[in-house]
Protein backbone atom coordinates (compact mmCIF):
# COMPACT_ATOMS: atom_id res chain seq x y z
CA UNK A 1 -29.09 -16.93 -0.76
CA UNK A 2 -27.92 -20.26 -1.37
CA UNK A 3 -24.00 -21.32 -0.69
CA UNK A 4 -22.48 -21.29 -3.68
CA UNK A 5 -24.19 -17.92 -4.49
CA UNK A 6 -22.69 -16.64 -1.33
CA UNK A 7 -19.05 -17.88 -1.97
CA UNK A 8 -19.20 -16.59 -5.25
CA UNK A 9 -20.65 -13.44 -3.66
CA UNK A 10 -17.26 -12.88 -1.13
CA UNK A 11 -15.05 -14.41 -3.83
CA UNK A 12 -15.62 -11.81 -5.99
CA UNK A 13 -15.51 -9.34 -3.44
CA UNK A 14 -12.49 -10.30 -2.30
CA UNK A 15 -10.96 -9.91 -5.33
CA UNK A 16 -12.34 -6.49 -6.03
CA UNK A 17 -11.07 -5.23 -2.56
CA UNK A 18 -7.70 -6.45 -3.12
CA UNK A 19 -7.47 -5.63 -6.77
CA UNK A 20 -6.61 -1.71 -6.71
CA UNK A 21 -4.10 0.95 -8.94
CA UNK A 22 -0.67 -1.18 -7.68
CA UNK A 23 -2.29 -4.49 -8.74
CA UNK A 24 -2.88 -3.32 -12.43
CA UNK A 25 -0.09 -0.90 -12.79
CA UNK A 26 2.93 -2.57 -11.71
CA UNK A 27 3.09 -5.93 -13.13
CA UNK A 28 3.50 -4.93 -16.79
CA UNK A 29 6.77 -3.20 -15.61
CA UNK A 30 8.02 -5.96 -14.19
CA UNK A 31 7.32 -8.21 -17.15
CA UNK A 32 8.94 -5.10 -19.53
CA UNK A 33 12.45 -5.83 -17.46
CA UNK A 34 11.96 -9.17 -16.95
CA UNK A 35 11.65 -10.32 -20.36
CA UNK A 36 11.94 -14.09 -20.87
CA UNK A 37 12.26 -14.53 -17.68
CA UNK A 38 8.87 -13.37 -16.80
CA UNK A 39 7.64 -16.30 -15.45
CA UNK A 40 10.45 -16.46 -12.84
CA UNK A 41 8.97 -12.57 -11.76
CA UNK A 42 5.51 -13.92 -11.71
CA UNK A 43 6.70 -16.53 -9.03
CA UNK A 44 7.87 -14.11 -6.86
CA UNK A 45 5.39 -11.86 -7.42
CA UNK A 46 3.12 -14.00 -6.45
CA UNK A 47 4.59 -14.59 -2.77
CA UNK A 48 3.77 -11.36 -1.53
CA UNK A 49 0.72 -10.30 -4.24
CA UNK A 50 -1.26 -13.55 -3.47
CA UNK A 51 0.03 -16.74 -1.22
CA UNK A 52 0.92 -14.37 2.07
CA UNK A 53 -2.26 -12.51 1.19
CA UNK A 54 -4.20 -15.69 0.53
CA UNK A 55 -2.64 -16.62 3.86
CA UNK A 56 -4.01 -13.79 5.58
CA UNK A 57 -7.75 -14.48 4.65
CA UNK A 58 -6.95 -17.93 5.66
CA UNK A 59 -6.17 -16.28 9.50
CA UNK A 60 -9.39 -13.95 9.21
CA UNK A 61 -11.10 -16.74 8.76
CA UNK A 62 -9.75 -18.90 11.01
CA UNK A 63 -9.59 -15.71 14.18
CA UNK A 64 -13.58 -14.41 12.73
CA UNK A 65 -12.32 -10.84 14.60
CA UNK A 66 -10.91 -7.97 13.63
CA UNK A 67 -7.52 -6.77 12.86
CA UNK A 68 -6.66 -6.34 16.44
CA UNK A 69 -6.74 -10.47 17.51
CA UNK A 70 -3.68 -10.38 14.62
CA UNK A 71 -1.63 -9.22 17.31
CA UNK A 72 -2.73 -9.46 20.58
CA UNK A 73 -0.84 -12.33 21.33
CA UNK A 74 2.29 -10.29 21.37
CA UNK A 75 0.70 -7.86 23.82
CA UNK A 76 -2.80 -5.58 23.46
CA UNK A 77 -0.74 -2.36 23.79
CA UNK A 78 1.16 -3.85 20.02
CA UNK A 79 -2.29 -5.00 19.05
CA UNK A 80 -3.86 -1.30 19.53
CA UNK A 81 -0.66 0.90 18.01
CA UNK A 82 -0.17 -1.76 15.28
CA UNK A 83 -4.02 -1.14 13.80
CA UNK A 84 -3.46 1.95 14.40
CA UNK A 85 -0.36 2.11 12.27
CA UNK A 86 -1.68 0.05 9.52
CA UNK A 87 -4.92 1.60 8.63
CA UNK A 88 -3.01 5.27 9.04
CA UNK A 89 -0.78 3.93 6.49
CA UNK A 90 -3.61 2.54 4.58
CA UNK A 91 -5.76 5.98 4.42
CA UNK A 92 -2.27 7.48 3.87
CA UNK A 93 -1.18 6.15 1.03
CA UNK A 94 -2.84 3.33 -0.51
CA UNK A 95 -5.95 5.07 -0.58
CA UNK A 96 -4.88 8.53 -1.99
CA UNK A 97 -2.63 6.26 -4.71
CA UNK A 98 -5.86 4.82 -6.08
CA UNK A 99 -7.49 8.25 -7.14
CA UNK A 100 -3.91 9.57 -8.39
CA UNK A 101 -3.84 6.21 -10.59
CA UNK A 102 -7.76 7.01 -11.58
CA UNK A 103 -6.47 10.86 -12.23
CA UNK A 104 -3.23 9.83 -14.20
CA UNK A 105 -4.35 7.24 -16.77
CA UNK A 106 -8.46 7.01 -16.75
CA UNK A 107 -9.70 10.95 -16.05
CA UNK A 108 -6.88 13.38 -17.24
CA UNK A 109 -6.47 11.92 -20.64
CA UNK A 110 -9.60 12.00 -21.66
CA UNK A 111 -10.88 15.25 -20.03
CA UNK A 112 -7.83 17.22 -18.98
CA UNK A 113 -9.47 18.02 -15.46
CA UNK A 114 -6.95 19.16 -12.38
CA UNK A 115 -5.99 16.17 -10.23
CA UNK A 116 -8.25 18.07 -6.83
CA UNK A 117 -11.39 17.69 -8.56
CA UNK A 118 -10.88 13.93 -9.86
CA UNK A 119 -10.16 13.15 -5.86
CA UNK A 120 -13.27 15.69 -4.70
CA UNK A 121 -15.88 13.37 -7.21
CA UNK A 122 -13.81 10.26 -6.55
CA UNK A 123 -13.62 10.31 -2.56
CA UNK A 124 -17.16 12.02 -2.42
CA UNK A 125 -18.32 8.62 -3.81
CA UNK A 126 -15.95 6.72 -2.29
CA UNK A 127 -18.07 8.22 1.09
CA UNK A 128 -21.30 7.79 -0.15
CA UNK A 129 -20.37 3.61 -0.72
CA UNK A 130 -18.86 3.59 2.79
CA UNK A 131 -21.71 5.35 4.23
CA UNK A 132 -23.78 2.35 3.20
CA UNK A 133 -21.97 0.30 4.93
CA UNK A 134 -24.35 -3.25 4.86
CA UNK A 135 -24.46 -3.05 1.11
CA UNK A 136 -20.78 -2.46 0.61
CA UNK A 137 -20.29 -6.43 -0.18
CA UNK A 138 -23.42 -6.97 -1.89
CA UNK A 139 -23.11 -4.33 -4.54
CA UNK A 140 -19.16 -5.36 -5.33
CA UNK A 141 -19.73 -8.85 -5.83
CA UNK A 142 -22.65 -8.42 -7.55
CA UNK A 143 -22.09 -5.60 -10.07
CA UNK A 144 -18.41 -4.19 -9.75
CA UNK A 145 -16.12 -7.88 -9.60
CA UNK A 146 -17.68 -8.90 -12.83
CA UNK A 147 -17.11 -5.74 -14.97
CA UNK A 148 -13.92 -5.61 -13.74
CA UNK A 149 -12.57 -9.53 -14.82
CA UNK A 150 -14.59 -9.60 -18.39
CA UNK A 151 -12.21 -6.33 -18.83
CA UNK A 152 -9.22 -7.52 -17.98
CA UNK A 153 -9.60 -10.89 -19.52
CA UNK A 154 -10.63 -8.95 -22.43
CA UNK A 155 -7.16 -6.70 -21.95
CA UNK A 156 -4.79 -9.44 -21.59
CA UNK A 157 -6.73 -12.21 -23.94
CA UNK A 158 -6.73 -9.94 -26.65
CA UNK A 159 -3.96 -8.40 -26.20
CA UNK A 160 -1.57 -12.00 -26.10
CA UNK A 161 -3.45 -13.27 -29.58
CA UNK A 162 -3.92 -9.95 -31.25
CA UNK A 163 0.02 -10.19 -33.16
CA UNK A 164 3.38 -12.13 -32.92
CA UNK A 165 4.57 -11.47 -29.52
CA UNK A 166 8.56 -10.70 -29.31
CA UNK A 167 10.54 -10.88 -26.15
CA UNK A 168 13.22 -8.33 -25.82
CA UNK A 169 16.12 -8.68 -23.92
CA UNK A 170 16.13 -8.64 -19.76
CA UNK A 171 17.20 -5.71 -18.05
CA UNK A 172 16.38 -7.22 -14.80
CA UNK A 173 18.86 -9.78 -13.07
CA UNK A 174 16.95 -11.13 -10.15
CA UNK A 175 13.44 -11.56 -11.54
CA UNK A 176 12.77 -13.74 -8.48
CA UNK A 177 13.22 -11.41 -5.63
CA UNK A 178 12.16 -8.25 -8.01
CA UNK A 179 9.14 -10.08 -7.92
CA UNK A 180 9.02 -10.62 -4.38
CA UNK A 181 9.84 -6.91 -3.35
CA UNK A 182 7.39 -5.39 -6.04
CA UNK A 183 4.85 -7.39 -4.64
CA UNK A 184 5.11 -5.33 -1.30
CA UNK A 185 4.12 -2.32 -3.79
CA UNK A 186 1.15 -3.86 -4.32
CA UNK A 187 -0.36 -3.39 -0.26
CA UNK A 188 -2.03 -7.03 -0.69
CA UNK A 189 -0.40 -8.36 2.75
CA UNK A 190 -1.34 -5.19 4.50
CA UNK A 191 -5.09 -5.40 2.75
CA UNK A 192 -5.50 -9.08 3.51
CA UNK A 193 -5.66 -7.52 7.40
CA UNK A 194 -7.99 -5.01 6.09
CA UNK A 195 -10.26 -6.50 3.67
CA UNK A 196 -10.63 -9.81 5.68
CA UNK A 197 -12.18 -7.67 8.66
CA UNK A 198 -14.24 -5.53 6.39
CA UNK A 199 -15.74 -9.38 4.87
CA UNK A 200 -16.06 -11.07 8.25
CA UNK A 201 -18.03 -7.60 9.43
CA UNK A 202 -19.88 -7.58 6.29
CA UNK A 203 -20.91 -11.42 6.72
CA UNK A 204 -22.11 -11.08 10.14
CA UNK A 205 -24.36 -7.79 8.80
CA UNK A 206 -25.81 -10.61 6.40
CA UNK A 207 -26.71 -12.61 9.56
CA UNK A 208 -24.20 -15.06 9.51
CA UNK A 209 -23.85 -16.69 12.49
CA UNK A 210 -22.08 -19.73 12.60
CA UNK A 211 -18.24 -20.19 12.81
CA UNK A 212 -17.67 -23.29 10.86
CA UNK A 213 -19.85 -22.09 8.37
CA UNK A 214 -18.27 -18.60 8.06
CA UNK A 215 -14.56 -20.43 8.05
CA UNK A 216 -15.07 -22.62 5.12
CA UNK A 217 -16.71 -19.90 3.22
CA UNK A 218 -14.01 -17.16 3.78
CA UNK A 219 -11.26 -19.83 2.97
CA UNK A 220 -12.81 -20.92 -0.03
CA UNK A 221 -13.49 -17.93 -1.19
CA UNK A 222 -9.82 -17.00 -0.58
CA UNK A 223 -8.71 -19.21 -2.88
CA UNK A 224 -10.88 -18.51 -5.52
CA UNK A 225 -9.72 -14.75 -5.39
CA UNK A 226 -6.08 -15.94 -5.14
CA UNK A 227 -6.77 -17.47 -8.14
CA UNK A 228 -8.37 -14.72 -9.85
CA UNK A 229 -5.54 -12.56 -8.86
CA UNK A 230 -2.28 -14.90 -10.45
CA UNK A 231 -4.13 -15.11 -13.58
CA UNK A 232 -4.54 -11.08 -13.80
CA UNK A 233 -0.70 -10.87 -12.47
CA UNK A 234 -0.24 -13.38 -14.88
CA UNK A 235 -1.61 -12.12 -18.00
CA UNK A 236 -0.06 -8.13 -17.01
CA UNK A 237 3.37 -9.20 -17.14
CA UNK A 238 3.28 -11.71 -19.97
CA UNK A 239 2.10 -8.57 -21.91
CA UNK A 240 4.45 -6.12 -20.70
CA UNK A 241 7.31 -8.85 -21.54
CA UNK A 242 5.67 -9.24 -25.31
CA UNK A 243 4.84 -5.99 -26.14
CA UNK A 244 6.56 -3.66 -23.81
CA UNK A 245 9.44 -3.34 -25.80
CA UNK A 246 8.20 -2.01 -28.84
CA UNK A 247 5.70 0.30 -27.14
CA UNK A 248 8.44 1.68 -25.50
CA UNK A 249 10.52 2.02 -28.88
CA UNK A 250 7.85 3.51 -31.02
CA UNK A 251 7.23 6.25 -28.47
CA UNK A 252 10.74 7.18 -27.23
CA UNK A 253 10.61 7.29 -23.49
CA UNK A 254 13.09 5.20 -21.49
CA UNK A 255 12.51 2.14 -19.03
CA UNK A 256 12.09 4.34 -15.90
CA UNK A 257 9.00 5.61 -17.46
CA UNK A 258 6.20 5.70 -15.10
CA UNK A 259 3.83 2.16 -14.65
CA UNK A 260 0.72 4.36 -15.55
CA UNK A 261 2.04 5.33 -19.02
CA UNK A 262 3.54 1.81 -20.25
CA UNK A 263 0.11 0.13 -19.26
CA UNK A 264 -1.36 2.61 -21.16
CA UNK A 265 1.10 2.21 -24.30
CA UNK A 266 0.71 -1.76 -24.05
CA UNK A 267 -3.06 -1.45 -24.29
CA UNK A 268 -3.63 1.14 -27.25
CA UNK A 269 -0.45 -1.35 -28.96
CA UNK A 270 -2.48 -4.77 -28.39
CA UNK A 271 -6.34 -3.13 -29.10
CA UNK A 272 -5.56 -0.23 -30.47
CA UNK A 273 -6.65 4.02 -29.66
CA UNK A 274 -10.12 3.13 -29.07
CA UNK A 275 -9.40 0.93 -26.22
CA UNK A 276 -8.53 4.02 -24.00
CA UNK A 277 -12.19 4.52 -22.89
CA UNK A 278 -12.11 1.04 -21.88
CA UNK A 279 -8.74 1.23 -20.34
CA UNK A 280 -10.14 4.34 -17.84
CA UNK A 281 -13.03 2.62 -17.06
CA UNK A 282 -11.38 -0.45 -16.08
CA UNK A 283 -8.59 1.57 -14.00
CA UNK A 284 -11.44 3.55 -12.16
CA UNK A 285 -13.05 0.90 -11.05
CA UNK A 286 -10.93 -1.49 -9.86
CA UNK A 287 -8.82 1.81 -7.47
CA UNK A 288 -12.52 2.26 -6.58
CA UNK A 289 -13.46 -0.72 -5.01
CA UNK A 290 -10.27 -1.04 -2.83
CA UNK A 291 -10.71 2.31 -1.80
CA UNK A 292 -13.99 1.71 -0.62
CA UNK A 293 -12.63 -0.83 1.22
CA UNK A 294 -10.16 0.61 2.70
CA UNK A 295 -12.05 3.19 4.28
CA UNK A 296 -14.63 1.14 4.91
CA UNK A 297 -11.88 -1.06 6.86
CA UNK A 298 -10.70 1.59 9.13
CA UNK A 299 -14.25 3.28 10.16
CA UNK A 300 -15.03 -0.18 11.08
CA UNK A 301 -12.30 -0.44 13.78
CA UNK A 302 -12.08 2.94 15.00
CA UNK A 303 -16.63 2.22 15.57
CA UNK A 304 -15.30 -0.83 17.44
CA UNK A 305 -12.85 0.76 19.22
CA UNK A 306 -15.78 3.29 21.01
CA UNK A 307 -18.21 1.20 21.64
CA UNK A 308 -19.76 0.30 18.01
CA UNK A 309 -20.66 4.10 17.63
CA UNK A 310 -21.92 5.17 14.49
CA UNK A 311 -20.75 8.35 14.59
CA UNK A 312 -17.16 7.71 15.18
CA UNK A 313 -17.96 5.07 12.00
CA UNK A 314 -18.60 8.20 9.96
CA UNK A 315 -15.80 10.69 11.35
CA UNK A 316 -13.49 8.08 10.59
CA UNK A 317 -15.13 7.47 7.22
CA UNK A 318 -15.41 11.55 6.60
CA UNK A 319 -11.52 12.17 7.78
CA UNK A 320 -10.52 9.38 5.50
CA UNK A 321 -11.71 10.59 2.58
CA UNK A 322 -10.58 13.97 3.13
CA UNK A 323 -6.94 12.78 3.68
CA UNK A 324 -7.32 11.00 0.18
CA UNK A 325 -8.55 14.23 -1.48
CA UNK A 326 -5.48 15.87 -0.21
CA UNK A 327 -2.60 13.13 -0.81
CA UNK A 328 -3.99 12.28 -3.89
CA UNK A 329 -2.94 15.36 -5.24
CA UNK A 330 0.82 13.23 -5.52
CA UNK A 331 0.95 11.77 -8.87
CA UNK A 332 1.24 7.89 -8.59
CA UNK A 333 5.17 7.35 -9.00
CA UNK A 334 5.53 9.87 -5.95
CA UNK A 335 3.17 8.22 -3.90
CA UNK A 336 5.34 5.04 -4.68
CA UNK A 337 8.48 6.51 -3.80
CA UNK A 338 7.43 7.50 -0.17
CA UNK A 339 5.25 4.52 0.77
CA UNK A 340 8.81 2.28 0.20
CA UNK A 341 10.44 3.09 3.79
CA UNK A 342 6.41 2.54 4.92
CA UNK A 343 6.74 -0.38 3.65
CA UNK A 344 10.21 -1.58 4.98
CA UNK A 345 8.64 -1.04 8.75
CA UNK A 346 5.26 -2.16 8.65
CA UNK A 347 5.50 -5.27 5.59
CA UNK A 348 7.88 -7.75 7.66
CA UNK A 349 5.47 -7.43 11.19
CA UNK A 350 2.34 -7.72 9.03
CA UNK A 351 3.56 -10.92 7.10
CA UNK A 352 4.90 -12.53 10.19
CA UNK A 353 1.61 -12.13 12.39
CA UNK A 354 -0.56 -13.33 9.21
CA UNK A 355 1.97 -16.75 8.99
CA UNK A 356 1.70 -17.01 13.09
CA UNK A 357 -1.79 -16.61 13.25
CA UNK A 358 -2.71 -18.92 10.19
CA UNK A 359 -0.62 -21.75 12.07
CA UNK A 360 -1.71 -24.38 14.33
CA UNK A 361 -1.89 -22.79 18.02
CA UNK A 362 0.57 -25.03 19.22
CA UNK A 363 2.78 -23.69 17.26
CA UNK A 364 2.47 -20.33 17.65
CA UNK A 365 2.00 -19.45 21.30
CA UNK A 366 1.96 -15.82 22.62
CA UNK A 367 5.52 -16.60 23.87
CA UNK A 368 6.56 -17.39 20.22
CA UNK A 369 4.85 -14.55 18.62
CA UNK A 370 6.33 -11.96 20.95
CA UNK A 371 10.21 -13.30 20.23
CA UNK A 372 9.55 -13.47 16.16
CA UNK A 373 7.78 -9.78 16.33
CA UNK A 374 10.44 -8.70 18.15
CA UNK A 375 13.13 -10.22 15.97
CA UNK A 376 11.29 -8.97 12.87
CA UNK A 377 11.08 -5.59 13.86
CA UNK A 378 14.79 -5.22 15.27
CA UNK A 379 16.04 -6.84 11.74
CA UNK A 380 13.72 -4.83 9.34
CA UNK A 381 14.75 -1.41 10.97
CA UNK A 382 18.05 -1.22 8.66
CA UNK A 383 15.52 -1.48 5.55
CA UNK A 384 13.56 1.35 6.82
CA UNK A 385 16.48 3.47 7.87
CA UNK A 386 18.46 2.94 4.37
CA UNK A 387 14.83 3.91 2.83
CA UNK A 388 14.79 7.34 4.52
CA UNK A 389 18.89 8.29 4.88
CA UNK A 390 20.05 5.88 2.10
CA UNK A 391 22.18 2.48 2.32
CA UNK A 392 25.50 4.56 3.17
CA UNK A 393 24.48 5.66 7.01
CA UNK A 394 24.75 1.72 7.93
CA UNK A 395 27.52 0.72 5.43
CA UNK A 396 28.33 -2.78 5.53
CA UNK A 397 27.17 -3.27 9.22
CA UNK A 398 24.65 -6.12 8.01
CA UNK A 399 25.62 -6.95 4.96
CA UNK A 400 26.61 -10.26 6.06
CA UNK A 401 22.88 -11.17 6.82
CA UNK A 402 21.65 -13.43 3.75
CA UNK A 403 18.39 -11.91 1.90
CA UNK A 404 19.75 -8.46 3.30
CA UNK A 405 20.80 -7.02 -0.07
CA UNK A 406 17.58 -7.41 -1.51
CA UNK A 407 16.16 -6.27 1.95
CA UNK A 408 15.09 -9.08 3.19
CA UNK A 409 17.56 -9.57 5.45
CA UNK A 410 14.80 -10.02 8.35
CA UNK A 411 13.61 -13.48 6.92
CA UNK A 412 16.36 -16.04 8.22
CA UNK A 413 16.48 -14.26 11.96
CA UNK A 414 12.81 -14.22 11.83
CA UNK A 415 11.94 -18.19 11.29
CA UNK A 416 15.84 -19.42 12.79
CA UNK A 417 13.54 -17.20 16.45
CA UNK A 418 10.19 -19.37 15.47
CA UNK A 419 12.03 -22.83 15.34
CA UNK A 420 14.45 -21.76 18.73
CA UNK A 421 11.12 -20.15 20.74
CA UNK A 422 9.05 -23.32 19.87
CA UNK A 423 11.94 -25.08 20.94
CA UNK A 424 12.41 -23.71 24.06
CA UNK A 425 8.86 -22.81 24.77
CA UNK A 426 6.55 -25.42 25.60
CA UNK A 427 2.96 -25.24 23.99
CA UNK A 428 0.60 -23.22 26.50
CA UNK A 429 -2.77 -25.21 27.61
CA UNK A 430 -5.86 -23.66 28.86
């Protein structure tokens, strides 16, 4: 296969992996609040939905390992229970969220099936793609990626010159870090450690050898997909800004309606009732393909973990898919509302070791990565705590951190630790 075919190839799979139910269901709720100031939401959306993502291929490609050399400068034993962490989280609720999504807006409205045999079909072919493990890349790229953009371009083209778009009035007063924060809905941090291993595995299955060669392609590719994905996020909100509002007026149902249903109104509003078959299929397969790669993600660690076994590949591949068959039985908003403490733990530690690992080495030395995790995860604990007992167990106690009400209030202690350490800590030779 020639080189362009072959960046094209992981471009596109790239963007299928990281394109799942958050990535097409959330941003047209941000643009409905957001309103003429849409744009502003887009920017911070795109922080967390596609630069620290972006970012994180950049460090796959740059490490060529697996999700374990993320962290093992801060120690092995936080290397091991952080992969450990992540792709439990990721089988936990990112997975199960894409067949609830699939369930919600493609399956149930058109056939009125129960939600456990969506996830039985779903997951059962989820397996059978995993199970075919040196393929997995190929048959996205090729077949999958494409349907998937001529749809949405289709969605959000259409839909922006079909009538006179109106822009209602905002409901949201911090588009910027609404953005920001929503973008940790979407998992693309977390699955930027997660895809990237499942591409750099799936490269070296092609017979890919060569580091240099392997670095610029996986960058490059990165940025195509990066691409790909701020035009989508793009082109969602825009619409839900335009034609949000009078979806939501013709059909009654108030702004803390769930995503699922307002992507659905903003579709059959823009190309009318008969666009619903092409809405499902378009939902289907874009959860699809970042299921199968998150599951294909985590049987490929645990098989490195003991010894490259294929049968701990499948077990892990088997248990996976069971776990979404049985989570998935949440609807999507629920699924939502208990991955956001999840998320307050394991988002700050995951965007910190992407940033330290996609910097020059002098800059980030295992001395300086074990005071920023450390930092990180001491000032992103009040996040998670408020998430599970609510904001009134700590009070005011850190209220005077800045970023903190919009919790972020890890992000100044976090880089004022990586100037101080690299300050302090002289660059470590060989």
């Amino acid at each position: 296969m020639s080189k362009s075919k072959e960046l094209l190839l992981t471009a596109f799979a790239l963007f299928a992996l990281f394109f799942g139910a958050g990535n097409l269901l959330l941003p047209p709720l941000l643009g409905f609040k957001a309103a003429d100031n849409w744009p502003i939401v887009v920017a911070g959306f795109a922080i967390t939905a596609v630069i620290i993502p972006i970012i994180g291929i950049y460090a796959h490609a740059k490490l060529q390992g697996t999700m374990f050399d993320f962290g093992k400068k801060v120690s092995p034993l936080f290397s091991s229970v952080f992969c450990i962490v992540v792709y439990a989280i990721s089988i936990a609720i990112p997975a199960p969220r894409t067949a609830a999504a699939t369930h919600e807006i493609a399956v149930y409205p058109l056939l009125e099936t129960p939600s456990w045999l969506t996830s039985m079909i779903y997951f059962a072919l989820v397996l059978v793609f995993v199970l075919n493990r040196s393929k997995i890349m190929s048959i996205i790229g090729k077949y999958l990626t494409p349907l998937i953009v001529i749809m949405l371009l289709a969605v959000i083209g259409i839909g922006m010159f079909a009538s006179e778009a109106i822009v209602h009035e905002a409901t949201d007063l911090s588009p910027l870090t609404t953005g920001v924060l929503e973008g940790y809905q979407t998992f693309d941090a977390i699955g930027a450690a997660v895809v990237g291993a499942v591409i750099i595995i799936s490269l070296n299955l092609r017979g890919h050898t060569d580091y240099h060669f392997k670095k610029e392609l996986i960058w490059k590719a990165g940025l195509i997909a990066g691409l790909g994905l701020l035009i989508m996020y793009a082109g969602l909100i825009a619409s839900g800004a335009y034609y949000g509002n009078d979806i939501l007026g013709a059909e009654g149902m108030s702004s803390t309606m769930q995503r699922a249903t307002l992507l659905r109104g903003i579709i059959q509003g823009t190309l009318g009732t008969q666009a619903n078959t092409l809405l499902s299929l378009l939902l289907a397969l874009a959860c699809f393909t970042t299921a199968v790669g998150i599951i294909a993600g985590a049987a490929d660690y645990f098989k490195g973990v003991f010894n490259n076994s294929n049968r701990v590949y499948k077990l892990t591949a088997i248990i996976g898919c069971v776990l979404g068959v049985v989570i998935g039985q949440l609807d999507f908003h629920s699924i939502i509302v208990v991955a956001i403490p999840v998320l307050a733990f394991i988002y700050p530690l995951t965007i910190v070791l992407i940033l330290l690992n996609a910097l020059p080495d002098r800059w980030a030395s295992a001395r300086v990565f074990k005071a920023v995790a450390i930092v990180t995860f001491l000032f992103s604990m009040p996040d998670v705590i408020s998430g599970i007992w609510g904001a009134d167990l700590l009070g005011t106690s850190l209220s005077w951190l800045p970023l903190s009400e919009f919790s972020l209030g890890w992000v100044l202690p976090a880089l004022l630790t990586f100037v101080l350490a690299n300050f302090l800590f002289k660059p470590e030779t060989n």
